[in-house]
ModelCIF file with pLDDT and N, C-alpha, C, O atoms, coordinates in Angstrom:
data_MODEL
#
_entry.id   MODEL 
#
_entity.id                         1 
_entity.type                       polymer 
_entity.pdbx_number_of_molecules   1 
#
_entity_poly.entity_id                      1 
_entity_poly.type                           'polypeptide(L)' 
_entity_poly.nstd_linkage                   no 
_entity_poly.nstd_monomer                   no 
_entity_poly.pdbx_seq_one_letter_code       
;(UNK)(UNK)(UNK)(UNK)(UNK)(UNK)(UNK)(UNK)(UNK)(UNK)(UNK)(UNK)(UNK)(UNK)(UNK)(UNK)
(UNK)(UNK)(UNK)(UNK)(UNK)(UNK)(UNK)(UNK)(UNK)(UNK)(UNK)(UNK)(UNK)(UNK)(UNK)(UNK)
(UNK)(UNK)(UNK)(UNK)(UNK)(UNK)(UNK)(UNK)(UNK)(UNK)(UNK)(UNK)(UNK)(UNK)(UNK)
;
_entity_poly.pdbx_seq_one_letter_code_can   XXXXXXXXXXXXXXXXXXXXXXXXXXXXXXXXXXXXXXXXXXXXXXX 
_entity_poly.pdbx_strand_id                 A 
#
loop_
_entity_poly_seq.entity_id 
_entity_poly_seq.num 
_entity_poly_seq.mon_id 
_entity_poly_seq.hetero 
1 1  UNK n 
1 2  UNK n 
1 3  UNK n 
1 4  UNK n 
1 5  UNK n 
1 6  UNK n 
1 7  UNK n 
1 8  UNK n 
1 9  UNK n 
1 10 UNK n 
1 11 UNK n 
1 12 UNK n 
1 13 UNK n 
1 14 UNK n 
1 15 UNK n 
1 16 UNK n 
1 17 UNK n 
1 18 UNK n 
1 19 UNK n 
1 20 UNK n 
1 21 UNK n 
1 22 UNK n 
1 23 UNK n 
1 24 UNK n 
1 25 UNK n 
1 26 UNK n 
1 27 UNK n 
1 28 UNK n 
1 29 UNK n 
1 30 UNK n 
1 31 UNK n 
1 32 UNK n 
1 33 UNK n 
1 34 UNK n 
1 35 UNK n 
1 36 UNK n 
1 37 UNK n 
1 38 UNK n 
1 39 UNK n 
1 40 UNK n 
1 41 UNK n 
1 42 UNK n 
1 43 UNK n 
1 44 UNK n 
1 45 UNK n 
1 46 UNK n 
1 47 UNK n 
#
_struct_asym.id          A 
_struct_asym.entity_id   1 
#
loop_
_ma_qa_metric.id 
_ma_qa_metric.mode 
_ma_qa_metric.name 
_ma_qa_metric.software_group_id 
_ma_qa_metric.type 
1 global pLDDT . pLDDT 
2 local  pLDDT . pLDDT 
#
_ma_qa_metric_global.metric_id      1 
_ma_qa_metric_global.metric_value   89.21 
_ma_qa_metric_global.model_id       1 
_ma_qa_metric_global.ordinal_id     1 
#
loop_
_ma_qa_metric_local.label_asym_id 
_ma_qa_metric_local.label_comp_id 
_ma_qa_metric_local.label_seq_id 
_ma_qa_metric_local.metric_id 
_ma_qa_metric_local.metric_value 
_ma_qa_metric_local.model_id 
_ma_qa_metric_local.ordinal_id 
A UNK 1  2 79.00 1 1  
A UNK 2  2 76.00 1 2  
A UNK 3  2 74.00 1 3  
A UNK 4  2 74.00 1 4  
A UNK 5  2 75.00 1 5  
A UNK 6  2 79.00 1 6  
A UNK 7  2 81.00 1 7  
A UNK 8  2 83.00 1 8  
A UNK 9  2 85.00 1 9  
A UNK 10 2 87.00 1 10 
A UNK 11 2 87.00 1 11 
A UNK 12 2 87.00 1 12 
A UNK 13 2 88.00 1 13 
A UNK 14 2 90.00 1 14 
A UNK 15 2 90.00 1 15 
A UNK 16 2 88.00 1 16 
A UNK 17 2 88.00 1 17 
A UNK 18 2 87.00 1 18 
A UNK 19 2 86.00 1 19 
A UNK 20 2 84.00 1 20 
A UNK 21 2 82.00 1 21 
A UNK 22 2 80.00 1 22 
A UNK 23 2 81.00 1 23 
A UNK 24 2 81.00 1 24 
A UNK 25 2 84.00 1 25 
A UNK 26 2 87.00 1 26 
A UNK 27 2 92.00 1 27 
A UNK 28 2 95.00 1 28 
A UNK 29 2 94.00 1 29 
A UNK 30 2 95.00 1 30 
A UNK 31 2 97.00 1 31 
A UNK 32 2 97.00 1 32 
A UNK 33 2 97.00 1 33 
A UNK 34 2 98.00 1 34 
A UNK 35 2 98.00 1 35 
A UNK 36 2 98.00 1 36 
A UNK 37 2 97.00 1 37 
A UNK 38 2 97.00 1 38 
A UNK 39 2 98.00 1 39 
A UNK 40 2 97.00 1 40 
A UNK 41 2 96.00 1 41 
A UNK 42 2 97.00 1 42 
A UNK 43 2 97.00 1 43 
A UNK 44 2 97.00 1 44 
A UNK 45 2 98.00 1 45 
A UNK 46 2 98.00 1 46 
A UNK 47 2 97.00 1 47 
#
loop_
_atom_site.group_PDB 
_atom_site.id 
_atom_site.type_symbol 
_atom_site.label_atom_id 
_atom_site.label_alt_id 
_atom_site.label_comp_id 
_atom_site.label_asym_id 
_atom_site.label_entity_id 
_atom_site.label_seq_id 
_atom_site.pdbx_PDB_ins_code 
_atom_site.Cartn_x 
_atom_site.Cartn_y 
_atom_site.Cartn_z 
_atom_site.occupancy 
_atom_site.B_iso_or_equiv 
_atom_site.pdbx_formal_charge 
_atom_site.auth_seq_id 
_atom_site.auth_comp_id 
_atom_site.auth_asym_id 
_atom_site.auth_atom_id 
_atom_site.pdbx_PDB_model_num 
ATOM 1   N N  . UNK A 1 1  ? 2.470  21.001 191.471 1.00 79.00 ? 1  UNK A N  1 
ATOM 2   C CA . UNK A 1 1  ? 1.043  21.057 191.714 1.00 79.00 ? 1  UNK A CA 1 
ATOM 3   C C  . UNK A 1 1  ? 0.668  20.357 193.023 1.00 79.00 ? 1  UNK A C  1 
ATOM 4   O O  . UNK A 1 1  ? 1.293  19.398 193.477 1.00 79.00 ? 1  UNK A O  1 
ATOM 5   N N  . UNK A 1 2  ? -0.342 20.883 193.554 1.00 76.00 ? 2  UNK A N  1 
ATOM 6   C CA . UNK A 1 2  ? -0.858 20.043 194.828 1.00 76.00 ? 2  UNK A CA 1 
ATOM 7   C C  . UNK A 1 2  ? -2.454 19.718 194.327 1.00 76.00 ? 2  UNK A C  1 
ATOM 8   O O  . UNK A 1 2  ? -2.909 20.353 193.376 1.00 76.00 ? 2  UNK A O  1 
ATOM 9   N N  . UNK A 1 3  ? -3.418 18.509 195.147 1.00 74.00 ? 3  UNK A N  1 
ATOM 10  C CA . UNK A 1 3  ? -4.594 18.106 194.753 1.00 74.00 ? 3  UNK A CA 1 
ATOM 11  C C  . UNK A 1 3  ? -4.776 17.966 196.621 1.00 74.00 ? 3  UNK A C  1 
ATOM 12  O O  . UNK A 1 3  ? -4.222 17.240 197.446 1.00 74.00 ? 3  UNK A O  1 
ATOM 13  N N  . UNK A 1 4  ? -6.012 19.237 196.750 1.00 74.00 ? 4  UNK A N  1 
ATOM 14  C CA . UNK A 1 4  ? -6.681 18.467 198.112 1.00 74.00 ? 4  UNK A CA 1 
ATOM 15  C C  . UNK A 1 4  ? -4.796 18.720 198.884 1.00 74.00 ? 4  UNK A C  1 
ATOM 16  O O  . UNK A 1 4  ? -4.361 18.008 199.789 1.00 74.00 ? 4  UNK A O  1 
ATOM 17  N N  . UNK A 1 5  ? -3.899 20.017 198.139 1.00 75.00 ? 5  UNK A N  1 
ATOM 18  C CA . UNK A 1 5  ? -2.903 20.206 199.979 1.00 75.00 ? 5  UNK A CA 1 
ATOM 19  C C  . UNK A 1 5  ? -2.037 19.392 199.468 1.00 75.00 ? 5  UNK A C  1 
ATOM 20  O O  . UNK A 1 5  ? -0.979 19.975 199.701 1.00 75.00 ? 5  UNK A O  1 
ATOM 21  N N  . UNK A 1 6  ? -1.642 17.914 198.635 1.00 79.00 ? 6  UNK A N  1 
ATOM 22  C CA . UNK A 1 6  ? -1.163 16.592 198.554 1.00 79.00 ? 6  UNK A CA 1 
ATOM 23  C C  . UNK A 1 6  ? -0.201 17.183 197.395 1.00 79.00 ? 6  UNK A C  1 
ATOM 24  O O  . UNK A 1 6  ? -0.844 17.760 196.518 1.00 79.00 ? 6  UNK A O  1 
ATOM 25  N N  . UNK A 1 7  ? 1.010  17.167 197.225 1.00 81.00 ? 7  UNK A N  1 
ATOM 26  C CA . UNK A 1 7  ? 1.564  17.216 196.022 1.00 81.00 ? 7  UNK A CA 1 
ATOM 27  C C  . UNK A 1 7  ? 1.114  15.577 195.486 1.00 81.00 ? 7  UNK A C  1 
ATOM 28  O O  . UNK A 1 7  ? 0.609  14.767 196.262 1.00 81.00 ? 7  UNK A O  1 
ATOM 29  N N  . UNK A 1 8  ? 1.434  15.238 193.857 1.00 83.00 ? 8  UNK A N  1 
ATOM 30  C CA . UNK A 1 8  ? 1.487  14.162 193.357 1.00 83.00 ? 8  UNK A CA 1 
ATOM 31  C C  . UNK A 1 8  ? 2.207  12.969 193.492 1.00 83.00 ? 8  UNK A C  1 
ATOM 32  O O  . UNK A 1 8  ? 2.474  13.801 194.359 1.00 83.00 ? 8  UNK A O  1 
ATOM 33  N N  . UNK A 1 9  ? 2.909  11.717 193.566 1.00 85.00 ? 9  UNK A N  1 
ATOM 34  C CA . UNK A 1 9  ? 3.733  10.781 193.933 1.00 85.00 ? 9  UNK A CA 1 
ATOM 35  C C  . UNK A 1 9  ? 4.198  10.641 192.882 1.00 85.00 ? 9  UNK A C  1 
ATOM 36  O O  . UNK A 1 9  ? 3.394  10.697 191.952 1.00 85.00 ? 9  UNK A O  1 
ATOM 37  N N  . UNK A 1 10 ? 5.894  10.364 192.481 1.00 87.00 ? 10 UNK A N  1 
ATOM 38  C CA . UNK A 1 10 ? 5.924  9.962  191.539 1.00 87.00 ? 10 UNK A CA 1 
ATOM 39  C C  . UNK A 1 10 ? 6.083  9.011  190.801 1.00 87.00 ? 10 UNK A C  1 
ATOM 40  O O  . UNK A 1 10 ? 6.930  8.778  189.939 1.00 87.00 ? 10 UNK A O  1 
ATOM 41  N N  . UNK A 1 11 ? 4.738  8.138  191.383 1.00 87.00 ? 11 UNK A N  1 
ATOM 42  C CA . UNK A 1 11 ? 4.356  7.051  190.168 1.00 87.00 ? 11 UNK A CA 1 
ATOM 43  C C  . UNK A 1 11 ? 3.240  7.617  189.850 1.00 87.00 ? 11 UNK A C  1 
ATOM 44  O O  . UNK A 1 11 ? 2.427  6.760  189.503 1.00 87.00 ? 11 UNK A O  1 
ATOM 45  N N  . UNK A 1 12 ? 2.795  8.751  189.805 1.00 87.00 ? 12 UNK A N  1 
ATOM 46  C CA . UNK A 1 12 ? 1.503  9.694  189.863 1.00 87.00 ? 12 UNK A CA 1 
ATOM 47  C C  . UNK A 1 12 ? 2.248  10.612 188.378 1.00 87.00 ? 12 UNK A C  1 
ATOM 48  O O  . UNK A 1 12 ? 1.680  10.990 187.353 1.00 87.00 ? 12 UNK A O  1 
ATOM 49  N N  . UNK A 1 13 ? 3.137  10.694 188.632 1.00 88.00 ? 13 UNK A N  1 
ATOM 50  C CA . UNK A 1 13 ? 3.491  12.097 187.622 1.00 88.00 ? 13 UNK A CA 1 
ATOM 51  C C  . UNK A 1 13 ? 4.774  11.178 186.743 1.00 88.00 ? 13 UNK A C  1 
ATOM 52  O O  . UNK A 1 13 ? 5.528  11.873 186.061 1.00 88.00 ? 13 UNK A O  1 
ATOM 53  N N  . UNK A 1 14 ? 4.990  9.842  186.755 1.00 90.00 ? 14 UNK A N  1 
ATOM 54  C CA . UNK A 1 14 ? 5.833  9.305  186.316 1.00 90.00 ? 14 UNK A CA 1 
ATOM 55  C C  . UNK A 1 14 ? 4.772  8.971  184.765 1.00 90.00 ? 14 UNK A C  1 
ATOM 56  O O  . UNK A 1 14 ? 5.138  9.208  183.614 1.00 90.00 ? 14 UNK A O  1 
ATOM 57  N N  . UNK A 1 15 ? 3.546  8.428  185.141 1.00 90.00 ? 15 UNK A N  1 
ATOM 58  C CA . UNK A 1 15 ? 2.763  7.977  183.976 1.00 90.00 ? 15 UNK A CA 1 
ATOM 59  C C  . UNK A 1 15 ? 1.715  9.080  183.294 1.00 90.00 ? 15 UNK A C  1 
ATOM 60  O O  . UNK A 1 15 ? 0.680  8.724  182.731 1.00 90.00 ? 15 UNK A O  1 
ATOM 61  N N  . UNK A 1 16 ? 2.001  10.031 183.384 1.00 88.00 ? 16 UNK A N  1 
ATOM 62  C CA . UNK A 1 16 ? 1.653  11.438 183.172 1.00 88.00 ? 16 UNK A CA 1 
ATOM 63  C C  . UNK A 1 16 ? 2.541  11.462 182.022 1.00 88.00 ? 16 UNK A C  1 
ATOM 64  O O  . UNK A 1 16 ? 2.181  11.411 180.846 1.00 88.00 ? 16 UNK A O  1 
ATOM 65  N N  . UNK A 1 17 ? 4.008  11.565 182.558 1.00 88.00 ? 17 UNK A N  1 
ATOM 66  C CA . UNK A 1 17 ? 5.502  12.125 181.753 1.00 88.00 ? 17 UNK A CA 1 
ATOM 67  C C  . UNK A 1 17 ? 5.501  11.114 180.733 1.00 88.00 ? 17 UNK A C  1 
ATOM 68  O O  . UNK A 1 17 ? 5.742  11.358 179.551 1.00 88.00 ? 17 UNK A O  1 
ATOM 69  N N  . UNK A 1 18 ? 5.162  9.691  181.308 1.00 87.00 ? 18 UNK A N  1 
ATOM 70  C CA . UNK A 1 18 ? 4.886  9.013  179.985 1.00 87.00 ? 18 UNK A CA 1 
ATOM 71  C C  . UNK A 1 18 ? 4.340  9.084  178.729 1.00 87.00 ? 18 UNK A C  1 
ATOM 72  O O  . UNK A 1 18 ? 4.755  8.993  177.574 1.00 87.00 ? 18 UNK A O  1 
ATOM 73  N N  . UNK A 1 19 ? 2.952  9.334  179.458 1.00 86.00 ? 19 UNK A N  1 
ATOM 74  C CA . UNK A 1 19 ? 1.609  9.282  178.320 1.00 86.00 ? 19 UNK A CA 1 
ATOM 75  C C  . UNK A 1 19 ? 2.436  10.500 177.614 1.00 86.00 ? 19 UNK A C  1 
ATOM 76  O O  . UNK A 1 19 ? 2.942  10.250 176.519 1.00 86.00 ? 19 UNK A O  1 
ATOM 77  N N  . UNK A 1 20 ? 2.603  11.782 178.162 1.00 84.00 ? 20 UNK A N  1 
ATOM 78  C CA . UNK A 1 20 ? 2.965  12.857 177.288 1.00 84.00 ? 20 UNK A CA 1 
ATOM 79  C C  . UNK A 1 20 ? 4.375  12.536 176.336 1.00 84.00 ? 20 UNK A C  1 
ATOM 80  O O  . UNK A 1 20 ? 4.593  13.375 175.462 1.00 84.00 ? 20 UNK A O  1 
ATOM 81  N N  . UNK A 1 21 ? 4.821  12.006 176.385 1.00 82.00 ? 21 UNK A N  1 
ATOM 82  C CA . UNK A 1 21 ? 6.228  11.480 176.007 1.00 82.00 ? 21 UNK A CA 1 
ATOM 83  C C  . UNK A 1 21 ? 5.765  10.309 174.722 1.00 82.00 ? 21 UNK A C  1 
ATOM 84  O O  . UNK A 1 21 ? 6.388  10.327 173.660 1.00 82.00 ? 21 UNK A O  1 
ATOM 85  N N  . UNK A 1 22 ? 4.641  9.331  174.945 1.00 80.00 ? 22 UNK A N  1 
ATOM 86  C CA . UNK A 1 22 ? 4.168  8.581  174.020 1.00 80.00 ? 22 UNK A CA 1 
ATOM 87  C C  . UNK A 1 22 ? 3.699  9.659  173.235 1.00 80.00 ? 22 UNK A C  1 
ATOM 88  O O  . UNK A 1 22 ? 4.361  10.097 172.295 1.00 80.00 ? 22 UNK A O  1 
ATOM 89  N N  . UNK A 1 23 ? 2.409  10.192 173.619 1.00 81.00 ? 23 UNK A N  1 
ATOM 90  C CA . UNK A 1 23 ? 1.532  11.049 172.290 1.00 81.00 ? 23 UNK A CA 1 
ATOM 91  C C  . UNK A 1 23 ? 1.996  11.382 172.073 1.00 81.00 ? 23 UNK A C  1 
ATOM 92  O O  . UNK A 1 23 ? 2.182  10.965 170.930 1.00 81.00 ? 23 UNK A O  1 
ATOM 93  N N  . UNK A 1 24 ? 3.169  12.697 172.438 1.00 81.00 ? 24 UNK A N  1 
ATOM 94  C CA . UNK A 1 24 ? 3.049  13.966 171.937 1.00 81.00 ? 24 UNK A CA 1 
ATOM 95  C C  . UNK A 1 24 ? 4.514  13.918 170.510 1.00 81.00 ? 24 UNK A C  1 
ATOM 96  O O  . UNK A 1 24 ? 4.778  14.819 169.714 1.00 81.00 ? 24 UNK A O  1 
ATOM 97  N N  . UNK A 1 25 ? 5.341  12.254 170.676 1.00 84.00 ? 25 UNK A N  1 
ATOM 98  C CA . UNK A 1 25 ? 6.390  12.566 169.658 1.00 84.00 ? 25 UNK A CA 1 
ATOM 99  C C  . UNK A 1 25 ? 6.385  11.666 168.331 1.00 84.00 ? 25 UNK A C  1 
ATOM 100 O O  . UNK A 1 25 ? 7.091  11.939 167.360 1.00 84.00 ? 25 UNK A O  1 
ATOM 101 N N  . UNK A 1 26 ? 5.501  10.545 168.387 1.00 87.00 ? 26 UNK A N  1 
ATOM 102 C CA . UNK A 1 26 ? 4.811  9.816  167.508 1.00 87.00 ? 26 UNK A CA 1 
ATOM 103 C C  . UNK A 1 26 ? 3.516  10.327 166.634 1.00 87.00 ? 26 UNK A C  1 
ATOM 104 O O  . UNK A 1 26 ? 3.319  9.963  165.474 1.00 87.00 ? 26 UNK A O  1 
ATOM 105 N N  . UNK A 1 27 ? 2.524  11.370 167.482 1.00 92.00 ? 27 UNK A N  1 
ATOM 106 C CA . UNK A 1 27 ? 1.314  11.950 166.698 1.00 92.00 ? 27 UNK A CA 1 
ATOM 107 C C  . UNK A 1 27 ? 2.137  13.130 165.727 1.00 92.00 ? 27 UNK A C  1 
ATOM 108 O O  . UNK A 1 27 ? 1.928  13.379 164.540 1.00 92.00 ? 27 UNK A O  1 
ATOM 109 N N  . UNK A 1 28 ? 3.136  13.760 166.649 1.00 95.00 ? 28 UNK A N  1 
ATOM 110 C CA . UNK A 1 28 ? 3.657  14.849 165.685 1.00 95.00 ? 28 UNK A CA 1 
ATOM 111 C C  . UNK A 1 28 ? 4.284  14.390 164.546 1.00 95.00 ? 28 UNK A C  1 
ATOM 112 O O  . UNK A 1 28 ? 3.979  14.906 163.471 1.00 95.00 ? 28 UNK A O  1 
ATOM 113 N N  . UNK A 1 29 ? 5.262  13.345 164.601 1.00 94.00 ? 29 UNK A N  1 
ATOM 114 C CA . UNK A 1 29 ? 6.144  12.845 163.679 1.00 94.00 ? 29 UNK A CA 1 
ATOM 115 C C  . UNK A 1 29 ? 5.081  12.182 162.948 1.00 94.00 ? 29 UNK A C  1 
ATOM 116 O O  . UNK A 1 29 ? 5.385  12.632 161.843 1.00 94.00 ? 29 UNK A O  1 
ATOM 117 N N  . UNK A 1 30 ? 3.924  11.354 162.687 1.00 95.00 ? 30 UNK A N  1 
ATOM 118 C CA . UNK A 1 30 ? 3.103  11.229 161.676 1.00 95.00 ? 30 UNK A CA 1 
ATOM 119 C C  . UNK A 1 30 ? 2.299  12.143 161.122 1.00 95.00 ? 30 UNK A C  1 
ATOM 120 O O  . UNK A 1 30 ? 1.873  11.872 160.000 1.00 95.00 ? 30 UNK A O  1 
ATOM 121 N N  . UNK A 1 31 ? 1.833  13.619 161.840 1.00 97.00 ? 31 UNK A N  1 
ATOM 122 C CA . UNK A 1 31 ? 1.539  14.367 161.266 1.00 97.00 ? 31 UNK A CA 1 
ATOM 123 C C  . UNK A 1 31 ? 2.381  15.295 160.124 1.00 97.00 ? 31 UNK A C  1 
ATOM 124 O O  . UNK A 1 31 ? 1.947  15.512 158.993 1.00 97.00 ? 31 UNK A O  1 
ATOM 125 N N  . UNK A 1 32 ? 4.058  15.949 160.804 1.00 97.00 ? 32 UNK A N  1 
ATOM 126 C CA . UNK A 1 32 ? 4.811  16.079 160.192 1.00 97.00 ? 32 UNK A CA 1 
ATOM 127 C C  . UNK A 1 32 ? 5.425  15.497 158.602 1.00 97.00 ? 32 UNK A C  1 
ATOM 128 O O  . UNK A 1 32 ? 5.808  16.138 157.623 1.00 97.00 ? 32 UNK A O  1 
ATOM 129 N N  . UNK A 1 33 ? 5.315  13.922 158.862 1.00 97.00 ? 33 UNK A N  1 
ATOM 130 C CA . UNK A 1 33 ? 5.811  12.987 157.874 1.00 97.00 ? 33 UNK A CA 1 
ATOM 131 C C  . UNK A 1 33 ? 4.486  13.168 156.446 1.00 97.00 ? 33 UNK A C  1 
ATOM 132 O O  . UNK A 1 33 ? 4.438  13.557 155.279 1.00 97.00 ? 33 UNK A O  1 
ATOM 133 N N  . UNK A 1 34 ? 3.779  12.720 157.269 1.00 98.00 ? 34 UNK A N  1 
ATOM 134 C CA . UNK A 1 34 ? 2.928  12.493 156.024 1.00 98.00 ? 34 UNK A CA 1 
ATOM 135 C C  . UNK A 1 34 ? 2.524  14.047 155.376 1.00 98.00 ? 34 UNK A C  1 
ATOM 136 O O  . UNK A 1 34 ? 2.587  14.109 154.148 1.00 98.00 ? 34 UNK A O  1 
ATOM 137 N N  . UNK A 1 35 ? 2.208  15.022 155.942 1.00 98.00 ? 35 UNK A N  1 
ATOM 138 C CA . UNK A 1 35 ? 2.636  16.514 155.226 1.00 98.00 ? 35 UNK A CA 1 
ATOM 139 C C  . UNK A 1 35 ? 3.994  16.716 154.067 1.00 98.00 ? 35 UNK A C  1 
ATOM 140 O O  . UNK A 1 35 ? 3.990  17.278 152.972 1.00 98.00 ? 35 UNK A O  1 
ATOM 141 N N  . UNK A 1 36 ? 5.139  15.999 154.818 1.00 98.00 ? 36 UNK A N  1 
ATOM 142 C CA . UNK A 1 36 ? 6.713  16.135 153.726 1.00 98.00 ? 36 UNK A CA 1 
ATOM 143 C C  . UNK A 1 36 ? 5.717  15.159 152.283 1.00 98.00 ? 36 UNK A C  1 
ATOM 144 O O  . UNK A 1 36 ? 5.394  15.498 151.144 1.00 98.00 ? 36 UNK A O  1 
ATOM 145 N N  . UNK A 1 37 ? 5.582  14.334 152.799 1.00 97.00 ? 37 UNK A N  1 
ATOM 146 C CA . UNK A 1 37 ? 4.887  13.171 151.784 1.00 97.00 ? 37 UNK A CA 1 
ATOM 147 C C  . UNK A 1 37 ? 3.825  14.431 150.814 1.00 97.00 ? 37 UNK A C  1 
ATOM 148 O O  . UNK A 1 37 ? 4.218  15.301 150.037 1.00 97.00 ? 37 UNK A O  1 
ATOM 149 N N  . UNK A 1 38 ? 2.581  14.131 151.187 1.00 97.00 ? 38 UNK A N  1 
ATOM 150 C CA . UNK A 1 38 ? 1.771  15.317 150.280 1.00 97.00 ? 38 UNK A CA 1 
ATOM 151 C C  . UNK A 1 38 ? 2.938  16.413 149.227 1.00 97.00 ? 38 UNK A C  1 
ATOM 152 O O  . UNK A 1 38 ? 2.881  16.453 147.998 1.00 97.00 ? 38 UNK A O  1 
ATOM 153 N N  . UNK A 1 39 ? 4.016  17.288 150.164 1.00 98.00 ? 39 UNK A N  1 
ATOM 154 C CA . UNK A 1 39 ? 4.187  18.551 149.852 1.00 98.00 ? 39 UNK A CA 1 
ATOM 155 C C  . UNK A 1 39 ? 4.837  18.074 148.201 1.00 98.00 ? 39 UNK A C  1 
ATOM 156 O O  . UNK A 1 39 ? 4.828  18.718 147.152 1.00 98.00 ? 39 UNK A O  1 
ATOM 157 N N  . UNK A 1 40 ? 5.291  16.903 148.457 1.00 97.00 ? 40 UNK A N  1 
ATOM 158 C CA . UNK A 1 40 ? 6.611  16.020 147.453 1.00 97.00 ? 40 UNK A CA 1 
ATOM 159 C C  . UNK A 1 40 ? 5.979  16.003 146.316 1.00 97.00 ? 40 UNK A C  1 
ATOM 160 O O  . UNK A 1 40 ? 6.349  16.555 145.280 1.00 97.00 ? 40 UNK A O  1 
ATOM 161 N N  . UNK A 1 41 ? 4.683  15.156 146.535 1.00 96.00 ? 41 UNK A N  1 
ATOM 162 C CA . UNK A 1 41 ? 3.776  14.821 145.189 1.00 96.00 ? 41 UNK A CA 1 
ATOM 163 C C  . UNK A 1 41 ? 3.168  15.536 144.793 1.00 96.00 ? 41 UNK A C  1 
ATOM 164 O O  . UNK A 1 41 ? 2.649  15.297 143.702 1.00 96.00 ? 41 UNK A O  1 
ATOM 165 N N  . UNK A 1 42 ? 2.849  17.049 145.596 1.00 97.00 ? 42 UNK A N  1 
ATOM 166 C CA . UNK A 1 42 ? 2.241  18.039 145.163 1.00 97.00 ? 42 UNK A CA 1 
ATOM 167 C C  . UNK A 1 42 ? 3.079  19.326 145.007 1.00 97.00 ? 42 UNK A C  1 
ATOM 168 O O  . UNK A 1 42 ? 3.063  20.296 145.765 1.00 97.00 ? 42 UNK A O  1 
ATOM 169 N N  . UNK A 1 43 ? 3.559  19.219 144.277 1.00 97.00 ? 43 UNK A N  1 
ATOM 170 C CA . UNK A 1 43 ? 4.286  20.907 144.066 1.00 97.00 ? 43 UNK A CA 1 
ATOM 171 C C  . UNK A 1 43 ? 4.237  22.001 143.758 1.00 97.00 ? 43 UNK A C  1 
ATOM 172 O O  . UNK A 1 43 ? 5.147  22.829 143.787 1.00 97.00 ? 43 UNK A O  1 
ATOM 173 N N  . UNK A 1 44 ? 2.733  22.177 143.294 1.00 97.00 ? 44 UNK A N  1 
ATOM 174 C CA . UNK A 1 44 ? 2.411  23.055 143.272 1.00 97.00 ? 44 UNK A CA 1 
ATOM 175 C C  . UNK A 1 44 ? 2.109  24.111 144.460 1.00 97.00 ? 44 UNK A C  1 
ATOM 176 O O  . UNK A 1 44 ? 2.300  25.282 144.788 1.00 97.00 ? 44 UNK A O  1 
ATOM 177 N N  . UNK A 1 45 ? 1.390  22.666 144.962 1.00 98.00 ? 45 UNK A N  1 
ATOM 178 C CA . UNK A 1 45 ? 1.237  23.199 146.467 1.00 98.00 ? 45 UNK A CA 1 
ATOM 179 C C  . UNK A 1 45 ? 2.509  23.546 147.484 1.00 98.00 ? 45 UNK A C  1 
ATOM 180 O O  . UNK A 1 45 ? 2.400  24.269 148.474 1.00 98.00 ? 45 UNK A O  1 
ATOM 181 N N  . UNK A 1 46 ? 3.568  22.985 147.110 1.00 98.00 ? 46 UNK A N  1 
ATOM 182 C CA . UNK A 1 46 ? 4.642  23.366 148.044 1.00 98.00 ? 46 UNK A CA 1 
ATOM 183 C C  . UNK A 1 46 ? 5.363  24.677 147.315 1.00 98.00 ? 46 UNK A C  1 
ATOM 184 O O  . UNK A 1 46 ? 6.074  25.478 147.923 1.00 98.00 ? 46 UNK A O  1 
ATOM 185 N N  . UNK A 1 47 ? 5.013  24.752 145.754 1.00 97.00 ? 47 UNK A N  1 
ATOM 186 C CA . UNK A 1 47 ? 5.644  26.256 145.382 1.00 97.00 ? 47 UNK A CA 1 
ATOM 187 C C  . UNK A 1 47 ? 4.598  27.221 146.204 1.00 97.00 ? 47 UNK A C  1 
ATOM 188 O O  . UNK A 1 47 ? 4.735  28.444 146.177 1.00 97.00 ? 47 UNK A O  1 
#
């Protein structure tokens, strides 16, 4: 990507790769987890 002609620096796209790297494998894995959880105690719902 360029901004204003400038590609990004990468301490620009280093804390980008971060943030995406924090949210995106901790929000999934608690969304994921606690779904296995529900499906367990509910079986009906998982038949």
């Amino acid at each position: 990507v360029t901004v204003e002609g400038k590609p990004l620096s990468n301490a620009d796209i280093r804390e980008e790769v971060d943030t995406f790297m924090f949210e995106g494998h901790d929000t999934t894995t608690s969304g994921i987890s606690f779904t296995i959880y529900q499906l367990a105690i509910n079986q009906h719902v998982q038949d």
